[in-house]
N, C-alpha and C. Protein backbone atom coordinates (compact mmCIF):
# COMPACT_ATOMS: atom_id res chain seq x y z
N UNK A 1 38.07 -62.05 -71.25
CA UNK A 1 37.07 -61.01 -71.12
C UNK A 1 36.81 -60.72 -69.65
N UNK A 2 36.69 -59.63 -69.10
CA UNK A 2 36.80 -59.07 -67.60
C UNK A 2 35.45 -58.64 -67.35
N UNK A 3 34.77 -59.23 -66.74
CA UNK A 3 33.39 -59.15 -66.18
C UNK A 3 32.98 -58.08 -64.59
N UNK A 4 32.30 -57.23 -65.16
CA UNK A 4 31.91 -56.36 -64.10
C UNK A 4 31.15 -56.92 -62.80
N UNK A 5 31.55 -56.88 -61.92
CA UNK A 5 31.23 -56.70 -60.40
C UNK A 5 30.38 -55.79 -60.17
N UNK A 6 29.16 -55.80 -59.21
CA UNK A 6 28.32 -55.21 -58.88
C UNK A 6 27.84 -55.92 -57.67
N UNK A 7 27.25 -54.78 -56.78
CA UNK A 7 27.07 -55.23 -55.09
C UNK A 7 25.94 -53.92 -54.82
N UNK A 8 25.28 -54.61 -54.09
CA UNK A 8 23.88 -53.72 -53.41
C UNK A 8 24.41 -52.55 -52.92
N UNK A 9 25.67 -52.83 -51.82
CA UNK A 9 25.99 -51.90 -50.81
C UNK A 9 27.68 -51.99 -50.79
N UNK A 10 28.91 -51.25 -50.97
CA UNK A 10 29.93 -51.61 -50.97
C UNK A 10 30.34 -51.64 -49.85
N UNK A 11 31.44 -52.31 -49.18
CA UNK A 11 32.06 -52.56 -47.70
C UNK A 11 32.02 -51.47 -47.22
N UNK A 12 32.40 -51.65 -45.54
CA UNK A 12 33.26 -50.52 -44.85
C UNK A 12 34.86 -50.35 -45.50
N UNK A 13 35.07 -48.82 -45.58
CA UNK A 13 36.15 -48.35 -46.30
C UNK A 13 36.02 -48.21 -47.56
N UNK A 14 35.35 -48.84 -48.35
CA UNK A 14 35.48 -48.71 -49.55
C UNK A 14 35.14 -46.87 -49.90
N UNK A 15 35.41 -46.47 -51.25
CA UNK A 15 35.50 -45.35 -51.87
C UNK A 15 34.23 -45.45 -52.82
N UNK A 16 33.46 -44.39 -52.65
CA UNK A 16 32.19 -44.67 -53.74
C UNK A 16 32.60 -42.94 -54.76
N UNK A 17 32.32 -42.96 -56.17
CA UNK A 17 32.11 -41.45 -56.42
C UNK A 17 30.55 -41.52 -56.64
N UNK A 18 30.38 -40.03 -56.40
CA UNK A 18 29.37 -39.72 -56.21
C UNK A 18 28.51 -38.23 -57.19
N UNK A 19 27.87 -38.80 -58.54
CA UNK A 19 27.59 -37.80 -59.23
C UNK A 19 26.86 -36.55 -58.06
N UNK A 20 26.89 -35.27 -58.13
CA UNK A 20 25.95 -34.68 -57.56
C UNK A 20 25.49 -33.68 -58.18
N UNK A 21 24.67 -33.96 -58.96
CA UNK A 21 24.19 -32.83 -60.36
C UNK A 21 25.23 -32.44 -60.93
N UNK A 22 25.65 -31.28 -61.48
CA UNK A 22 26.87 -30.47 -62.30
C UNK A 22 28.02 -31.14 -61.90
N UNK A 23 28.11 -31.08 -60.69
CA UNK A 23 29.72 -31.60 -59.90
C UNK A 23 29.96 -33.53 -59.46
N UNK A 24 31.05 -33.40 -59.25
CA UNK A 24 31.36 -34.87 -58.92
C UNK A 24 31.76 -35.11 -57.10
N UNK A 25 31.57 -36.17 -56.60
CA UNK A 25 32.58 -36.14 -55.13
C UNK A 25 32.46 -37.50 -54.99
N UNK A 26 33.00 -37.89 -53.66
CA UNK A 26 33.75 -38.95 -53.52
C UNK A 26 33.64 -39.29 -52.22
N UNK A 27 32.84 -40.37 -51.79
CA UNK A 27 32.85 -40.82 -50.55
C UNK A 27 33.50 -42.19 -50.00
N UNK A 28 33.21 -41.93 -48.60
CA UNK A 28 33.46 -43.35 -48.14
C UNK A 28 32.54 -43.67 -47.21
N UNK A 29 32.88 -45.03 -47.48
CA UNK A 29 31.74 -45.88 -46.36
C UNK A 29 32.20 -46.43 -45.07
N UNK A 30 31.46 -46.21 -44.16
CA UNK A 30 31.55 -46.54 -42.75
C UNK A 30 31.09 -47.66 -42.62
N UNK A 31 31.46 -48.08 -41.23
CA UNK A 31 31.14 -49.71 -40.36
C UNK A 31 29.60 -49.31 -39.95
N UNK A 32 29.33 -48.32 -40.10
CA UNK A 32 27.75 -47.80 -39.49
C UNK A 32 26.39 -48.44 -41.00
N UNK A 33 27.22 -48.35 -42.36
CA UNK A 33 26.44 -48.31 -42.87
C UNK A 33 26.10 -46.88 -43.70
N UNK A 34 26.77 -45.87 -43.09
CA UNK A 34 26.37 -44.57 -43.71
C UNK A 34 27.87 -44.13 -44.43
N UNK A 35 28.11 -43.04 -45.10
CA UNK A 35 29.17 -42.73 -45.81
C UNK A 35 29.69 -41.33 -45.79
N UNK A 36 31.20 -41.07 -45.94
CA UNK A 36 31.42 -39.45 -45.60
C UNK A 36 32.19 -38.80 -46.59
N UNK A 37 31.72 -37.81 -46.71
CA UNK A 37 31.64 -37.27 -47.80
C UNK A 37 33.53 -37.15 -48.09
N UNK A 38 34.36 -36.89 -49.35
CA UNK A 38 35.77 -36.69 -49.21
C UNK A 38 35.67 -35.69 -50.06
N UNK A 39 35.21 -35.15 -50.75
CA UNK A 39 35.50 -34.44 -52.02
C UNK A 39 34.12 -34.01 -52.55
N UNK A 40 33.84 -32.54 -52.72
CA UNK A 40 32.49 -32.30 -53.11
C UNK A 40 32.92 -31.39 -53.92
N UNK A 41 31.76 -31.32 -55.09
CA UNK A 41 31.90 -30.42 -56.04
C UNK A 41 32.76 -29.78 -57.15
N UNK A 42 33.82 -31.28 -57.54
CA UNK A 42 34.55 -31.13 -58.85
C UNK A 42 33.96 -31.18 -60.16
N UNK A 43 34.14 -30.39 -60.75
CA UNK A 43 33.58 -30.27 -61.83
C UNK A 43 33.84 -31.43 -63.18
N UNK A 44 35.19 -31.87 -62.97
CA UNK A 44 35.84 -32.83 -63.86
C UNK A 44 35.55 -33.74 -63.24
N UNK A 45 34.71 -34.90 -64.18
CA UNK A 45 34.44 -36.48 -63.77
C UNK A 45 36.00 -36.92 -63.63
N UNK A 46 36.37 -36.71 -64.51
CA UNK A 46 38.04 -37.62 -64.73
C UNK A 46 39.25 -37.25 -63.40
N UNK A 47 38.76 -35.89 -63.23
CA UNK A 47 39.71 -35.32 -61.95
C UNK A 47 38.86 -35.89 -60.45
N UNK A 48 37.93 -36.48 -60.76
CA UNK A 48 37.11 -36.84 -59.35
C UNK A 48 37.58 -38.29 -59.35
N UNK A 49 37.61 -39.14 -60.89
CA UNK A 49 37.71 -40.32 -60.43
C UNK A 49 39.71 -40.60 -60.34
N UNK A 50 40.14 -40.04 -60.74
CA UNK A 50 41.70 -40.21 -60.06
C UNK A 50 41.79 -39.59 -58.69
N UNK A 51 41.00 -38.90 -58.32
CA UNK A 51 41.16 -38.35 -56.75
C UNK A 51 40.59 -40.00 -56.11
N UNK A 52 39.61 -40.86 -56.71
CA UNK A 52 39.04 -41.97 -56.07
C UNK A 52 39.91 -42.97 -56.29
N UNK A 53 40.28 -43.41 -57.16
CA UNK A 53 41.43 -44.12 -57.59
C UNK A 53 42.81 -43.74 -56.58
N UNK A 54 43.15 -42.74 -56.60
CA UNK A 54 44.33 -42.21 -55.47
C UNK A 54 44.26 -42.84 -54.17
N UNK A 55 42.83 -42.25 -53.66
CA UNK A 55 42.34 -42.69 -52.33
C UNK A 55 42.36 -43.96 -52.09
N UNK A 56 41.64 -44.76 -52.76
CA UNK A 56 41.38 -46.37 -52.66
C UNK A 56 42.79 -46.73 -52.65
N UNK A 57 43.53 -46.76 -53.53
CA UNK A 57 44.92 -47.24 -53.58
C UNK A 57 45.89 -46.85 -52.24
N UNK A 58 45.85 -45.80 -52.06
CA UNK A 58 46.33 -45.58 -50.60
C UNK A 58 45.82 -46.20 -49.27
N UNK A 59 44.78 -46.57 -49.38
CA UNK A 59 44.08 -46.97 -48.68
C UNK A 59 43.84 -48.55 -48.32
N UNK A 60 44.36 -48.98 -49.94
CA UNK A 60 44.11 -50.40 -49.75
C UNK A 60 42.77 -50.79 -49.67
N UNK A 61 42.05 -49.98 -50.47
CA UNK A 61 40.22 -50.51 -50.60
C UNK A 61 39.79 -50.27 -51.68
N UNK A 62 38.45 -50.66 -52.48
CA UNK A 62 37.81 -51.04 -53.15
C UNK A 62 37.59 -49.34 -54.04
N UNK A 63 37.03 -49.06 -55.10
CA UNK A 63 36.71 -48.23 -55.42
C UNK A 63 35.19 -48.46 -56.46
N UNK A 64 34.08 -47.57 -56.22
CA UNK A 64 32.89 -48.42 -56.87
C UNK A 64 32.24 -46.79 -57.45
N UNK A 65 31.43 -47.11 -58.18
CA UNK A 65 30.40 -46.24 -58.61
C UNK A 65 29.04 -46.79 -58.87
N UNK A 66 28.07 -45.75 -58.77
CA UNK A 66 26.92 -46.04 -58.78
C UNK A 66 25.96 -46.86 -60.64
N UNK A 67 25.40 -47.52 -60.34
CA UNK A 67 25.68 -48.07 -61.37
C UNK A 67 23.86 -48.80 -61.68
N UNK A 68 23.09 -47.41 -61.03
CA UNK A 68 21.78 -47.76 -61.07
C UNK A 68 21.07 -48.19 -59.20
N UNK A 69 19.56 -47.53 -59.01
CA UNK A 69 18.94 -47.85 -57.96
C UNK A 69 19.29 -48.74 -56.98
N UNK A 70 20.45 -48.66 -55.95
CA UNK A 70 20.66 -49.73 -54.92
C UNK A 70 21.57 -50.52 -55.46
N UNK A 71 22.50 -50.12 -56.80
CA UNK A 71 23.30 -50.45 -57.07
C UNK A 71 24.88 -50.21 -57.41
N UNK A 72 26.01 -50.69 -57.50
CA UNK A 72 27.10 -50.21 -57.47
C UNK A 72 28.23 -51.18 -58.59
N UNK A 73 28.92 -50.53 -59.07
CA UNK A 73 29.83 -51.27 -60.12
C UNK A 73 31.16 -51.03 -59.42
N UNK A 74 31.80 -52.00 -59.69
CA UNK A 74 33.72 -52.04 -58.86
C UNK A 74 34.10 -51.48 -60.40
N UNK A 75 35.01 -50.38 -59.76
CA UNK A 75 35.89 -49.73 -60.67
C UNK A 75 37.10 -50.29 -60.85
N UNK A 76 37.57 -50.42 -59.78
CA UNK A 76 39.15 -50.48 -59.02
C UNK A 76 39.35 -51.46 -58.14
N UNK A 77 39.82 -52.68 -57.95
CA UNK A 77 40.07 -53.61 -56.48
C UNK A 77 41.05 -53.32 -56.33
N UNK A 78 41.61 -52.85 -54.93
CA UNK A 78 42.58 -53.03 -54.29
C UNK A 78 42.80 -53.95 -52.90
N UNK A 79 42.00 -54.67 -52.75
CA UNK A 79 41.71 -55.26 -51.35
C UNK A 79 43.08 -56.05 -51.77
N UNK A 80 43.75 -56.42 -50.11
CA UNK A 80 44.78 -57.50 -50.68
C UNK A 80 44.15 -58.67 -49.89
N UNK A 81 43.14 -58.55 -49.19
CA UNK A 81 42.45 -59.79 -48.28
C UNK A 81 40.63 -59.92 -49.30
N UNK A 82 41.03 -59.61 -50.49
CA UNK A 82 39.58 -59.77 -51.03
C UNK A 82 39.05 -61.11 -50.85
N UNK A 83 37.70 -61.06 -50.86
CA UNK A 83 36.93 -62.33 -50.74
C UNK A 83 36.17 -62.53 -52.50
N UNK A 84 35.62 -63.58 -52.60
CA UNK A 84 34.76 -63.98 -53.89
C UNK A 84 33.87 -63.25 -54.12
N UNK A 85 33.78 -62.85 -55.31
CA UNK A 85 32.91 -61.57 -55.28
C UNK A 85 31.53 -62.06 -55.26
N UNK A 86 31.05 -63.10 -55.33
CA UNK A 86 29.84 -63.89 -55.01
C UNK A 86 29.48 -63.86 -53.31
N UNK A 87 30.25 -63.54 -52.45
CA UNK A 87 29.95 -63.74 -51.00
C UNK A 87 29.84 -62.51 -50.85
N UNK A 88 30.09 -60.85 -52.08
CA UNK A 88 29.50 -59.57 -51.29
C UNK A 88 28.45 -59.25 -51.76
């Protein structure tokens, strides 16, 4: 049985999607703490989250969604230097 991951704040690099009312997009997170925007205003959840899935995988990073107030669920790991998911 495969147990969901969840983290306050996801790394630098990682890929977050990002409901935004009607539409979907797709960010990333910076070493600052803040995040930039990749993709705004798809209408298809499913076409937003393979654009996130794409990205992360190319990228070699994490892919997460929001998953409630200050919170985030791992969709996707791609880290190949991941750590225990208890130390994020």
């Amino acid at each position: 049985m495969r147990r969901d991951i969840f983290i306050a704040q996801p790394p630098s690099g990682d890929y977050i999607l990002s409901p935004t009312g009607f539409t979907w997009g797709v960010r990333r997170t910076s070493a600052a703490g803040s995040v930039m925007s990749v993709l705004e205003g798809e209408r298809s959840r499913k076409r937003a989250v393979a654009t996130l899935l794409s990205l992360a995988k190319d990228d070699q990073a994490d892919a997460w969604e929001p998953a409630g107030p200050g919170s985030y669920r791992l969709i996707k790991a791609n880290r190949t230097n991941r750590t225990s998911a208890s130390t994020r």
